[in-house]
Structures are given as C-alpha cells and as structure tokens.
N, C-alpha and C. Protein backbone atom coordinates (compact mmCIF):
# COMPACT_ATOMS: atom_id res chain seq x y z
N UNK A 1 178.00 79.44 28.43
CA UNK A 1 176.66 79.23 28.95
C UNK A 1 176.59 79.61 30.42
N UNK A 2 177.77 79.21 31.46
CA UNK A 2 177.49 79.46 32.51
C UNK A 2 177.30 81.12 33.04
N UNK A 3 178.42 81.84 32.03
CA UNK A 3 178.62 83.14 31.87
C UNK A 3 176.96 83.84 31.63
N UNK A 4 176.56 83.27 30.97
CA UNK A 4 175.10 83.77 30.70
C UNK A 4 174.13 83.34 31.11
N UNK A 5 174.38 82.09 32.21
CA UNK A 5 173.35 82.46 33.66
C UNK A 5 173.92 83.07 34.53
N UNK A 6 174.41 83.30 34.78
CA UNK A 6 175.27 84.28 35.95
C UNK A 6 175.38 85.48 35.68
N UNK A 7 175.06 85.98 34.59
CA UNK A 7 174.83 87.47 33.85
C UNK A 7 173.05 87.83 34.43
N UNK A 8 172.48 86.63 33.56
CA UNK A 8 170.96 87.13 33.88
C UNK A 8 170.86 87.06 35.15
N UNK A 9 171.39 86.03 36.10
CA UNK A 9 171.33 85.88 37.91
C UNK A 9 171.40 87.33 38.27
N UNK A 10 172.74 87.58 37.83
CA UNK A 10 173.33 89.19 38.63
C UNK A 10 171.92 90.25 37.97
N UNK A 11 171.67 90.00 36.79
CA UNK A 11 170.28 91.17 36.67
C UNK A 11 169.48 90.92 36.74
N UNK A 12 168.82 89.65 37.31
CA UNK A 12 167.48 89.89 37.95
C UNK A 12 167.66 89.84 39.45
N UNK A 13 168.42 89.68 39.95
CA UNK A 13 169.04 90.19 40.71
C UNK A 13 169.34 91.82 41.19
N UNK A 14 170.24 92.27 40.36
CA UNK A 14 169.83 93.76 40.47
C UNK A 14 168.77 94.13 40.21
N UNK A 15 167.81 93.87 39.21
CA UNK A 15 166.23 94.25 39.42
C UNK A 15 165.56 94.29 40.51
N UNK A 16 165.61 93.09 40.90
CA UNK A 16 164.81 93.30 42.18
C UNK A 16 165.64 93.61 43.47
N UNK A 17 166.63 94.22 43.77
CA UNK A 17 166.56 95.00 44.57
C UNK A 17 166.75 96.65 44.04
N UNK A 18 166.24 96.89 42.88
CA UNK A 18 165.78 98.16 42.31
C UNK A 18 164.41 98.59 42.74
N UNK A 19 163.95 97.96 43.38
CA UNK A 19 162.38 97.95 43.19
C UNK A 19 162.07 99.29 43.96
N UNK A 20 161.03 99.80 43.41
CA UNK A 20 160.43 101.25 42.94
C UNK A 20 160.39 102.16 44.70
N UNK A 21 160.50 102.58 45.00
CA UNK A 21 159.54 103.33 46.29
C UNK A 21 159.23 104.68 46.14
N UNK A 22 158.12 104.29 46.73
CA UNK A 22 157.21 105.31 46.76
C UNK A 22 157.34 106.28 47.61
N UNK A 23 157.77 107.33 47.50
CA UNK A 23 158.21 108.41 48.47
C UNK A 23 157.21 109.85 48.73
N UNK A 24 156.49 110.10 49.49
CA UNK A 24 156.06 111.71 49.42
C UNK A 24 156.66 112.74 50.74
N UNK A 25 155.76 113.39 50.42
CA UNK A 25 155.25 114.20 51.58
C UNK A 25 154.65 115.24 52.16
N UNK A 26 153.99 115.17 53.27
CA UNK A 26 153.01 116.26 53.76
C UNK A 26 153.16 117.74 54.39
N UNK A 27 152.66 118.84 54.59
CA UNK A 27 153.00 119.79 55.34
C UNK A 27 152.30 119.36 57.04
N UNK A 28 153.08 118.79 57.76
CA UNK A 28 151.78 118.67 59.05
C UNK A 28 151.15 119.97 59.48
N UNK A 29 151.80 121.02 60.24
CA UNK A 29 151.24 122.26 60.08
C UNK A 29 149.71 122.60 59.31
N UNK A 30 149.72 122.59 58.41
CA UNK A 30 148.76 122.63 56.98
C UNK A 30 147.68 121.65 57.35
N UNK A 31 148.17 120.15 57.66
CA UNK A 31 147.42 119.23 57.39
C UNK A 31 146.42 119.02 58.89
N UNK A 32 147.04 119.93 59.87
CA UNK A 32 146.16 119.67 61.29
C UNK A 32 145.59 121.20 61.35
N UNK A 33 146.15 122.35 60.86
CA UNK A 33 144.91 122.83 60.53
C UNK A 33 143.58 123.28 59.70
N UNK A 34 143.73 122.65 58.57
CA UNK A 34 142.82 122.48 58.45
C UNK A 34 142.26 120.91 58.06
N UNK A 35 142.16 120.20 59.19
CA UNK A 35 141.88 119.54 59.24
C UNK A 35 140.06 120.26 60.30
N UNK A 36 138.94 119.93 59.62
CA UNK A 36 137.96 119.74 59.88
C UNK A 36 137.80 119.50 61.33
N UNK A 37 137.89 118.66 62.13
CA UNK A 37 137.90 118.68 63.16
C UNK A 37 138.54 119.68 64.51
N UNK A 38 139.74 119.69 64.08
CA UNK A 38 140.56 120.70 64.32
C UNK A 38 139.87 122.41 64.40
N UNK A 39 139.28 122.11 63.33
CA UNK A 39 138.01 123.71 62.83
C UNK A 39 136.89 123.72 64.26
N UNK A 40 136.51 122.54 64.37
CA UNK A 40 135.34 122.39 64.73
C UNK A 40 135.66 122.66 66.04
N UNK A 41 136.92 122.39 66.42
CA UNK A 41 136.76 121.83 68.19
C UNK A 41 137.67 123.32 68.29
N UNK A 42 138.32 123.91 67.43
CA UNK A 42 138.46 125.60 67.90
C UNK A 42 137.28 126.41 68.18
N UNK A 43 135.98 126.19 67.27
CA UNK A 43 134.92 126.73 67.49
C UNK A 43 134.30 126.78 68.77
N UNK A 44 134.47 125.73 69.22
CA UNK A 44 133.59 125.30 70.36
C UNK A 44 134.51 125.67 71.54
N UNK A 45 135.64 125.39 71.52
CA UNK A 45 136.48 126.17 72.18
C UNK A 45 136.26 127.58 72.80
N UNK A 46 136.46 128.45 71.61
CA UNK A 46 136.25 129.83 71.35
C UNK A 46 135.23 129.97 72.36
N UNK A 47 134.16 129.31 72.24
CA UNK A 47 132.98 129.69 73.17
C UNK A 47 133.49 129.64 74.19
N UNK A 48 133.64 128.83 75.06
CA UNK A 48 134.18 128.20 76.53
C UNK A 48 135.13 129.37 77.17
N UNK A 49 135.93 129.38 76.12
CA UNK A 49 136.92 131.06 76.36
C UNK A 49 136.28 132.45 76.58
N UNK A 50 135.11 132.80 75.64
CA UNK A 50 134.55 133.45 75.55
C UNK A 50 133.87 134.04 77.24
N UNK A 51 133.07 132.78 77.27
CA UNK A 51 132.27 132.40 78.67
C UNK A 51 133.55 132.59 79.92
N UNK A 52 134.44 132.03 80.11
CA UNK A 52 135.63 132.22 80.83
C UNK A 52 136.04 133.11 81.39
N UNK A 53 135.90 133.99 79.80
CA UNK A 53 136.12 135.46 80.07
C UNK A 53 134.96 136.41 80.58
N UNK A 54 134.10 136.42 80.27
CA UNK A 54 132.68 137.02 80.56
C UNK A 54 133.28 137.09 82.49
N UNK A 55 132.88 135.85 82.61
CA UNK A 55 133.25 135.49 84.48
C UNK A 55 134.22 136.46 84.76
N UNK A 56 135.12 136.14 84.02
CA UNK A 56 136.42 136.48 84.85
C UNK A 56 136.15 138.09 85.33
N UNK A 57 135.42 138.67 83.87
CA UNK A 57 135.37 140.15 83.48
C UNK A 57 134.42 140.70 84.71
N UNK A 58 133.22 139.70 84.83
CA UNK A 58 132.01 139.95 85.96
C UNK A 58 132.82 139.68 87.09
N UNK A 59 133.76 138.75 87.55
CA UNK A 59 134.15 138.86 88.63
C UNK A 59 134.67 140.18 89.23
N UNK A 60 135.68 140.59 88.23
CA UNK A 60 136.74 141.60 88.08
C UNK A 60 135.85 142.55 88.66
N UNK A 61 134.73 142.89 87.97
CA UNK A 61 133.91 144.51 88.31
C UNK A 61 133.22 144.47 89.31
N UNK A 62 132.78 143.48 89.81
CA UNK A 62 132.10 143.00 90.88
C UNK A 62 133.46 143.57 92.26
N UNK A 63 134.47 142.61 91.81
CA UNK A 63 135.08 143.49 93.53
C UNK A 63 135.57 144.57 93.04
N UNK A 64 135.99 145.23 91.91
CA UNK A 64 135.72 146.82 91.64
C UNK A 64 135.22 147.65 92.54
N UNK A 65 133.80 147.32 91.77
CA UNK A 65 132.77 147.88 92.75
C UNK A 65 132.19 147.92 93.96
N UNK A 66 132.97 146.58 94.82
CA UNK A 66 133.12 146.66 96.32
C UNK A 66 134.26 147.37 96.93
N UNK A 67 135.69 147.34 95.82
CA UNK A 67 136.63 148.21 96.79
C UNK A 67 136.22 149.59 96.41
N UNK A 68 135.11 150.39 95.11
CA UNK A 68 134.85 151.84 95.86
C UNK A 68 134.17 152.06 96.59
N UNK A 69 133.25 150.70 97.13
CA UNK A 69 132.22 150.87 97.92
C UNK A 69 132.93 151.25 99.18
N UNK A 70 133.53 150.57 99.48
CA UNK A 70 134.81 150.17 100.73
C UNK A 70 135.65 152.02 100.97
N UNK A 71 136.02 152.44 99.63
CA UNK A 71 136.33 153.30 99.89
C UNK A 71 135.83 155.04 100.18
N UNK A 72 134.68 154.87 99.53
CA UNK A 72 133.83 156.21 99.88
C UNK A 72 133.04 155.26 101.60
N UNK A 73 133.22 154.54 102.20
CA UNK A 73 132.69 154.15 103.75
C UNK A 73 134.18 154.41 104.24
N UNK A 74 135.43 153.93 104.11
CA UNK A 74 136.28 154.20 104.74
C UNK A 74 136.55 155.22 105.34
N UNK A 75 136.46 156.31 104.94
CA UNK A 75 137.08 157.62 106.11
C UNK A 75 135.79 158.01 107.14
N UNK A 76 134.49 156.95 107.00
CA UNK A 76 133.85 157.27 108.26
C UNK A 76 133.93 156.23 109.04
N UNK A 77 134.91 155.32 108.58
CA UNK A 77 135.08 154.16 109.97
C UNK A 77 136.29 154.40 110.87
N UNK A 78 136.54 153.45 111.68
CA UNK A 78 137.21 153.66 112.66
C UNK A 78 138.30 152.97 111.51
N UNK A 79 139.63 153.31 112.25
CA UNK A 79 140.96 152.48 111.30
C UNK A 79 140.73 151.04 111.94
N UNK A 80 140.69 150.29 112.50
CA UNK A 80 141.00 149.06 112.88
C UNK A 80 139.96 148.40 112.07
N UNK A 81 138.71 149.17 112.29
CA UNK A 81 137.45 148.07 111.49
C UNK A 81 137.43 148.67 109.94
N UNK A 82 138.08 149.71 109.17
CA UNK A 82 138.34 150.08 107.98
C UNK A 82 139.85 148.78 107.13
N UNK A 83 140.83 148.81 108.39
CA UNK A 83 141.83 147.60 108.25
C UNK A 83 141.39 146.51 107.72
N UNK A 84 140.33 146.01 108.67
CA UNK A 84 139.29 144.17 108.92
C UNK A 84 139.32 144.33 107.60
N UNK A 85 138.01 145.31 106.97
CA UNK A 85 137.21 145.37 105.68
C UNK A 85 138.30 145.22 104.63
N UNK A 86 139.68 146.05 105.00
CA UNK A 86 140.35 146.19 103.23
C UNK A 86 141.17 144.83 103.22
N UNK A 87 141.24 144.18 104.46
CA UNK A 87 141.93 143.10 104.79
C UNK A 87 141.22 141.57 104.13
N UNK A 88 139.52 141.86 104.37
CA UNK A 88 138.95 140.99 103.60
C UNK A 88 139.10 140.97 102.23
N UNK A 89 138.68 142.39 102.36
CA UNK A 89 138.60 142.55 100.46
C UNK A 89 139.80 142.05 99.49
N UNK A 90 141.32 142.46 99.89
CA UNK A 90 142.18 141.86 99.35
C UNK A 90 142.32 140.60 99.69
N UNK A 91 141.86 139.73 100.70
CA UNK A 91 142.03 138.34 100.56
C UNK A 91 140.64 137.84 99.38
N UNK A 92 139.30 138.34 99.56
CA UNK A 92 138.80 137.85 98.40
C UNK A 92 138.79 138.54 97.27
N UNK A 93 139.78 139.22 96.61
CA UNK A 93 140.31 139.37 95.61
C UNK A 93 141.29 138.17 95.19
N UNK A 94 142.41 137.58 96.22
CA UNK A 94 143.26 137.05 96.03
C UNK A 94 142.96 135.63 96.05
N UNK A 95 141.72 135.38 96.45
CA UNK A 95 140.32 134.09 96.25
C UNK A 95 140.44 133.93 95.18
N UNK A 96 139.80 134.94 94.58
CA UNK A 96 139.05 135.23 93.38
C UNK A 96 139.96 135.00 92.17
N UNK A 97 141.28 135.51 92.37
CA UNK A 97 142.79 135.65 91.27
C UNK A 97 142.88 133.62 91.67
N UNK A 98 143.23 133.58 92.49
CA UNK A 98 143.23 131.96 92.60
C UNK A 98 142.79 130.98 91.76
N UNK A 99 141.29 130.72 91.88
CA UNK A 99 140.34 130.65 91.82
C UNK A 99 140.33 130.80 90.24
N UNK A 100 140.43 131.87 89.01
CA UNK A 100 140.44 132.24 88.40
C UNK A 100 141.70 131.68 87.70
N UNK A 101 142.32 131.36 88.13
CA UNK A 101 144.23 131.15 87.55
C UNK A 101 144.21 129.47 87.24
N UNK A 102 142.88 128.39 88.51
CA UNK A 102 142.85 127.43 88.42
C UNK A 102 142.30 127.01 87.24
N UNK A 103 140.73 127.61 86.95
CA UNK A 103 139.59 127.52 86.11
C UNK A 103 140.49 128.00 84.79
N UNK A 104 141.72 128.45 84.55
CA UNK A 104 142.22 129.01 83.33
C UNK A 104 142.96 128.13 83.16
N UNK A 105 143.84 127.61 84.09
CA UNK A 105 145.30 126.46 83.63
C UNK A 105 144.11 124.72 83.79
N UNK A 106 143.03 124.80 83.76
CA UNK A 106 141.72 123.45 83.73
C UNK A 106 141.61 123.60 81.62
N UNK A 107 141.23 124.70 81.66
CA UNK A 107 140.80 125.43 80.17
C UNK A 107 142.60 124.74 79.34
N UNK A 108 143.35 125.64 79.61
CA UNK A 108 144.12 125.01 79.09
C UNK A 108 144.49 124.05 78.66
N UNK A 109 144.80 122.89 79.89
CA UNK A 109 145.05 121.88 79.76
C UNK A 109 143.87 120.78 78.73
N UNK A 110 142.15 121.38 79.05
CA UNK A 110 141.67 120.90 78.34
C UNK A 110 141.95 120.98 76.68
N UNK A 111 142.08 121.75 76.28
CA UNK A 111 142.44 122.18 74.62
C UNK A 111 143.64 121.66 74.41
N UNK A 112 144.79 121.23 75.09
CA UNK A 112 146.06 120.79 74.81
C UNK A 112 145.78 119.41 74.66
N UNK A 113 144.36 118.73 75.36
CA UNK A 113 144.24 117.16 75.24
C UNK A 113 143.72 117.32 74.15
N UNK A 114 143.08 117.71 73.80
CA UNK A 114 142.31 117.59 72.55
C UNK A 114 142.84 118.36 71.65
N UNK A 115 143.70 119.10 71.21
CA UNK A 115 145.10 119.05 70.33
C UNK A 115 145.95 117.91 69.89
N UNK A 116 146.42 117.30 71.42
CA UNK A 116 147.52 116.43 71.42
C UNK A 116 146.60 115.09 70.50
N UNK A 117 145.13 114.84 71.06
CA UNK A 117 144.34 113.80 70.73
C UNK A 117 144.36 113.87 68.88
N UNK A 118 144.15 115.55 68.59
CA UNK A 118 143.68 115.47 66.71
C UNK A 118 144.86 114.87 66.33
N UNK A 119 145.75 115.47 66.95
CA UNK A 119 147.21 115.72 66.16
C UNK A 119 148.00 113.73 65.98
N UNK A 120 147.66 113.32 67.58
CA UNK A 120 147.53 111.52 67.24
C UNK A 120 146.64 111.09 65.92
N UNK A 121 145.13 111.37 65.78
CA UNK A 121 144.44 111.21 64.55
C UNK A 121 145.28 111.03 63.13
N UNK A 122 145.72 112.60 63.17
CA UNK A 122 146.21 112.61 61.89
C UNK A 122 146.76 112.06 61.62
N UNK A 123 148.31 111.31 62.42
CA UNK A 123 149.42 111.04 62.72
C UNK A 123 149.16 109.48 62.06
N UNK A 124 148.22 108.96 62.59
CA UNK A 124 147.08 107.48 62.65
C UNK A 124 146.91 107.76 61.07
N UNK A 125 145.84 108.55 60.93
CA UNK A 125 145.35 108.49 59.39
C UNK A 125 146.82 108.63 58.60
N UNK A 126 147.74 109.43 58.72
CA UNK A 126 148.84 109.31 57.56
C UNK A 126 149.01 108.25 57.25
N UNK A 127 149.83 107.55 58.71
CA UNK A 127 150.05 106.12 58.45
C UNK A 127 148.97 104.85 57.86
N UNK A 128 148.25 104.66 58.00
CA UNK A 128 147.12 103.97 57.48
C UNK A 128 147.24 104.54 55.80
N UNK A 129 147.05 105.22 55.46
CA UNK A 129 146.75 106.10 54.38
C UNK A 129 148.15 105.82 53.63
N UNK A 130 149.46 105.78 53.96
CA UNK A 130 150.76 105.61 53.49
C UNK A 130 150.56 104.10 53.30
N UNK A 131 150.11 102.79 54.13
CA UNK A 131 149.92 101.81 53.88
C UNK A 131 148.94 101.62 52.54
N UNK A 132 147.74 102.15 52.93
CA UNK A 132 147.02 101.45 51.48
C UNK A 132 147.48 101.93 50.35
N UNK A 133 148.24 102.75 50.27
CA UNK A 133 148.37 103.57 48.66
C UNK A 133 149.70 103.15 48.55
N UNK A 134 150.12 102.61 49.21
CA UNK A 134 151.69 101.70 48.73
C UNK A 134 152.78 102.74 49.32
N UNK A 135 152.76 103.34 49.57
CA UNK A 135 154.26 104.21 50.18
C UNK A 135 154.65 103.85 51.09
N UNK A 136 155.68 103.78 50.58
CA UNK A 136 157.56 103.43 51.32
C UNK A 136 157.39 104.08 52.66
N UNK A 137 157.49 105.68 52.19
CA UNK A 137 157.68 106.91 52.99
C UNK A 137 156.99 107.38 52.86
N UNK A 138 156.65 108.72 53.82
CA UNK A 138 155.51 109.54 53.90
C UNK A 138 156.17 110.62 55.01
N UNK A 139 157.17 111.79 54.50
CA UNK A 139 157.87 112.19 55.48
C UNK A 139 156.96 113.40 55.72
N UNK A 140 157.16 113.95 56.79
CA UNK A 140 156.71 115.56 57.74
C UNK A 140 157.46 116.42 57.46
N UNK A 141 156.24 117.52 56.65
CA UNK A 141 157.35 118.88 56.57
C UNK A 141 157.07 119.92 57.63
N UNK A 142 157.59 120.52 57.96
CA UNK A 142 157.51 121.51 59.05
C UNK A 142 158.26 122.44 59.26
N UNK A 143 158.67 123.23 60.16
CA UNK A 143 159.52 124.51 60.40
C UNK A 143 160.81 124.27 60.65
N UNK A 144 161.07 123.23 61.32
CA UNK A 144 162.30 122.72 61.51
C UNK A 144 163.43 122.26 60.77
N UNK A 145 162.25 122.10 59.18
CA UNK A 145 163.31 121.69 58.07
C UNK A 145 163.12 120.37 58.14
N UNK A 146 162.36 119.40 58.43
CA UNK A 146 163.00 117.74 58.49
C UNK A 146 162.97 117.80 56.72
N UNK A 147 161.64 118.11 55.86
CA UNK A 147 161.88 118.31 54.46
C UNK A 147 162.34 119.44 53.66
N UNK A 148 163.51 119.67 53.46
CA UNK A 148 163.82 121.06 53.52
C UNK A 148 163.68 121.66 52.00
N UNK A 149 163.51 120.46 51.24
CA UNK A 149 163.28 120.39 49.78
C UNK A 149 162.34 119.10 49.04
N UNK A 150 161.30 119.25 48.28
CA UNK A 150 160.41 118.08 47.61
C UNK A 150 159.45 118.89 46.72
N UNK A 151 159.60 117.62 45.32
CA UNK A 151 159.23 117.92 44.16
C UNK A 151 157.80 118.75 45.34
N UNK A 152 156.86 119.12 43.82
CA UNK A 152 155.24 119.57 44.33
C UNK A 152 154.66 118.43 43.95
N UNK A 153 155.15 117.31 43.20
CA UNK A 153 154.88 116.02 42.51
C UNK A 153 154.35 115.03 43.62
N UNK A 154 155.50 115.41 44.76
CA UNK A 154 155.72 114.52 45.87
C UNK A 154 155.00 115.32 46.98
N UNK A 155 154.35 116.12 47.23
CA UNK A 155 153.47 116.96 48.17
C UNK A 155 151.74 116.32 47.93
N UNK A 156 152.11 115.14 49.10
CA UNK A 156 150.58 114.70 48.74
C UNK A 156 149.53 115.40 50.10
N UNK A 157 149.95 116.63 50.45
CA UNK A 157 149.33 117.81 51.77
C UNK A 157 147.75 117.68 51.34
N UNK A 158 147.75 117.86 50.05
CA UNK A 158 145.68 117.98 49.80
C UNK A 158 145.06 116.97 49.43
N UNK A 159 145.81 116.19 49.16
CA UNK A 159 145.12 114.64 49.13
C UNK A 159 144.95 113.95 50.64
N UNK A 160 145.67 114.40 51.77
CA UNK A 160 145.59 113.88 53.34
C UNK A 160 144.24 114.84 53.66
N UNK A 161 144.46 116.21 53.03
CA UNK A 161 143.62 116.73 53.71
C UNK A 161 141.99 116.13 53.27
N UNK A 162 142.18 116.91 51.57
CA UNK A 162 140.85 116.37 51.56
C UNK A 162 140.71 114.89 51.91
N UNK A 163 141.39 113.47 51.88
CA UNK A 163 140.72 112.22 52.71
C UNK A 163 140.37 112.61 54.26
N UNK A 164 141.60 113.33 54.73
CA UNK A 164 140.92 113.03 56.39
C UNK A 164 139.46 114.04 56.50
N UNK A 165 139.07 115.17 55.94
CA UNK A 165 138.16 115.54 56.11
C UNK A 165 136.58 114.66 55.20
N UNK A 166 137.30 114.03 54.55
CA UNK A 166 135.97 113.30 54.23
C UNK A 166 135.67 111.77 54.78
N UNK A 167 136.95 111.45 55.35
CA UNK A 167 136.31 110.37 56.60
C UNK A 167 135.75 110.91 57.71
N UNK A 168 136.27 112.53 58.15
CA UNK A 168 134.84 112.59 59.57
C UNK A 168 133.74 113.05 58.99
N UNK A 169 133.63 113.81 57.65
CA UNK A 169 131.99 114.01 57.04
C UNK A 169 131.39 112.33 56.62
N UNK A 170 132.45 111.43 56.11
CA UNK A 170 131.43 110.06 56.06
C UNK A 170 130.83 109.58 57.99
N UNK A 171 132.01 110.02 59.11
CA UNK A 171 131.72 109.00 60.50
C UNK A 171 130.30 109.91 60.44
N UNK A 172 130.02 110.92 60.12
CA UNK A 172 128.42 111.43 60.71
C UNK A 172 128.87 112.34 61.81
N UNK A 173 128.02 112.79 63.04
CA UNK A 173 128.20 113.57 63.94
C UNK A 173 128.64 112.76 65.17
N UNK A 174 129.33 111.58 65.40
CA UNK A 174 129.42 110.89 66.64
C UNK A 174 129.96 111.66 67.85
N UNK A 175 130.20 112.76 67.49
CA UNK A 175 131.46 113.51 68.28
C UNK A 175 130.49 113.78 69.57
C-alpha cells in the first residue's frame, strides 16, 4: 500500500512539473515593418525629407548663382575687393553647409526617436499579447540568428501583426 502511494506521489508529481508551455515566435524585422504605424510615420517623414531637400537644393543654387555672379564681376574689380567678395562668399557657403548639416543631424535624430519609440510599442504589445494568450515564451527572430530554426506552427509573425495593426485602427486617429 505504501508502495502505491508513493508511486501515484512520484506521478502526480511528475505531472505537474510536466506542465505544457507554450512556446512561439515572431520575425521582429517583419513585425515593425509592417506594422501600420511604422507605415504611417515613414510617410510623413518622407515629406519632411522631401521639404529638407527642396531647401537644401534652393539653397545650393542660390549661392551657385552668386559665385557666377561674383565671377563674370571679378576680373573688373580690383584684387583686394574681388578677395573681400570670394572671401564672403565662401564663408556663407560654409554658413550655409553648417547650417544645413545641423537641420539634417535635427531630421535624423528626429526619426530615430520615433523608431526607437514604435519599436518600444511593439516590444510592449508582444509582451502583453504573450501574457493574455498564455505563453511561456515568445522569442525574436532576426538576422542574428537568436531563432535560427521554428516550426511555421510556432511563427505567430501575422497574428502580432494583424493584432497590433488593429489596436491602432480600433485607438482612432489620436496621433
């Protein structure tokens, strides 16, 4: 008798620390771009770049067109006051390159916050999303190999996607 509680002990026992887990995983790559938002805030982006460039391009032709101005007047000036003039001109060129280098590494940095910001989102929604649906794990696949192999069983990439894109079509336009 004792033999055969101590049998069933040891297997319900081993049962429950058998207990099931739930394992997947995602492509992040995949899952931040196309992630909807991600879409949206390249778009708007694009513009800003666009515009950026326009400037930069109008700046560019603008002293162009002052250093040939500069140079069909040059051989009727004197050298010292032809010097002054090319002396300005390359300092506000080198304004202008300044100036231009700041307003580009501003641009930058803006799109890298708001990268770094989706890419937290997603990061947020996995986890949340791994909680309610019961998973253990919820590993990141990527270039690096962290998943270097998983069923397609276990690739839950379009189920993150399509949820996270239909929680910002349910938030509305708050953005």
């Amino acid at each position: 008798m004792k033999k055969l509680i101590l049998l069933l002990f040891i297997t319900l026992t081993t049962m429950a620390c058998q207990e099931e887990q739930k394992i997947a995983f995602v492509d992040n790559a995949k899952v931040v771009n196309e992630y909807q938002k991600k879409k949206d805030f390249e778009e708007k982006f694009k513009a800003k770049i666009e515009t950026f460039n326009k400037k930069a391009d109008s700046l560019q032709q603008a002293i162009q067109v002052e250093a040939q101005l500069f140079q069909s007047r040059a051989a009727k000036m004197r050298q010292n006051k032809a010097e002054e003039e090319y002396n300005a001109l390359v300092q506000k060129k080198q304004m202008q390159d300044y100036q231009l280098g700041n307003e580009e590494k501003l641009l930058q940095a803006e799109g890298q916050k708001e990268i770094d910001t989706l890419v937290k989102q997603v990061k947020t929604f996995i986890k949340d999303y791994g909680k309610q649906n019961g998973y253990t794990f919820i590993l990141g696949a990527n270039e690096a190999g962290s998943v270097l192999y998983g069923s397609d069983a276990k690739d839950i990439t379009d189920k993150i996607i399509a949820e996270l894109n239909k929680e910002k079509d349910n938030s509305g336009t708050k953005e």
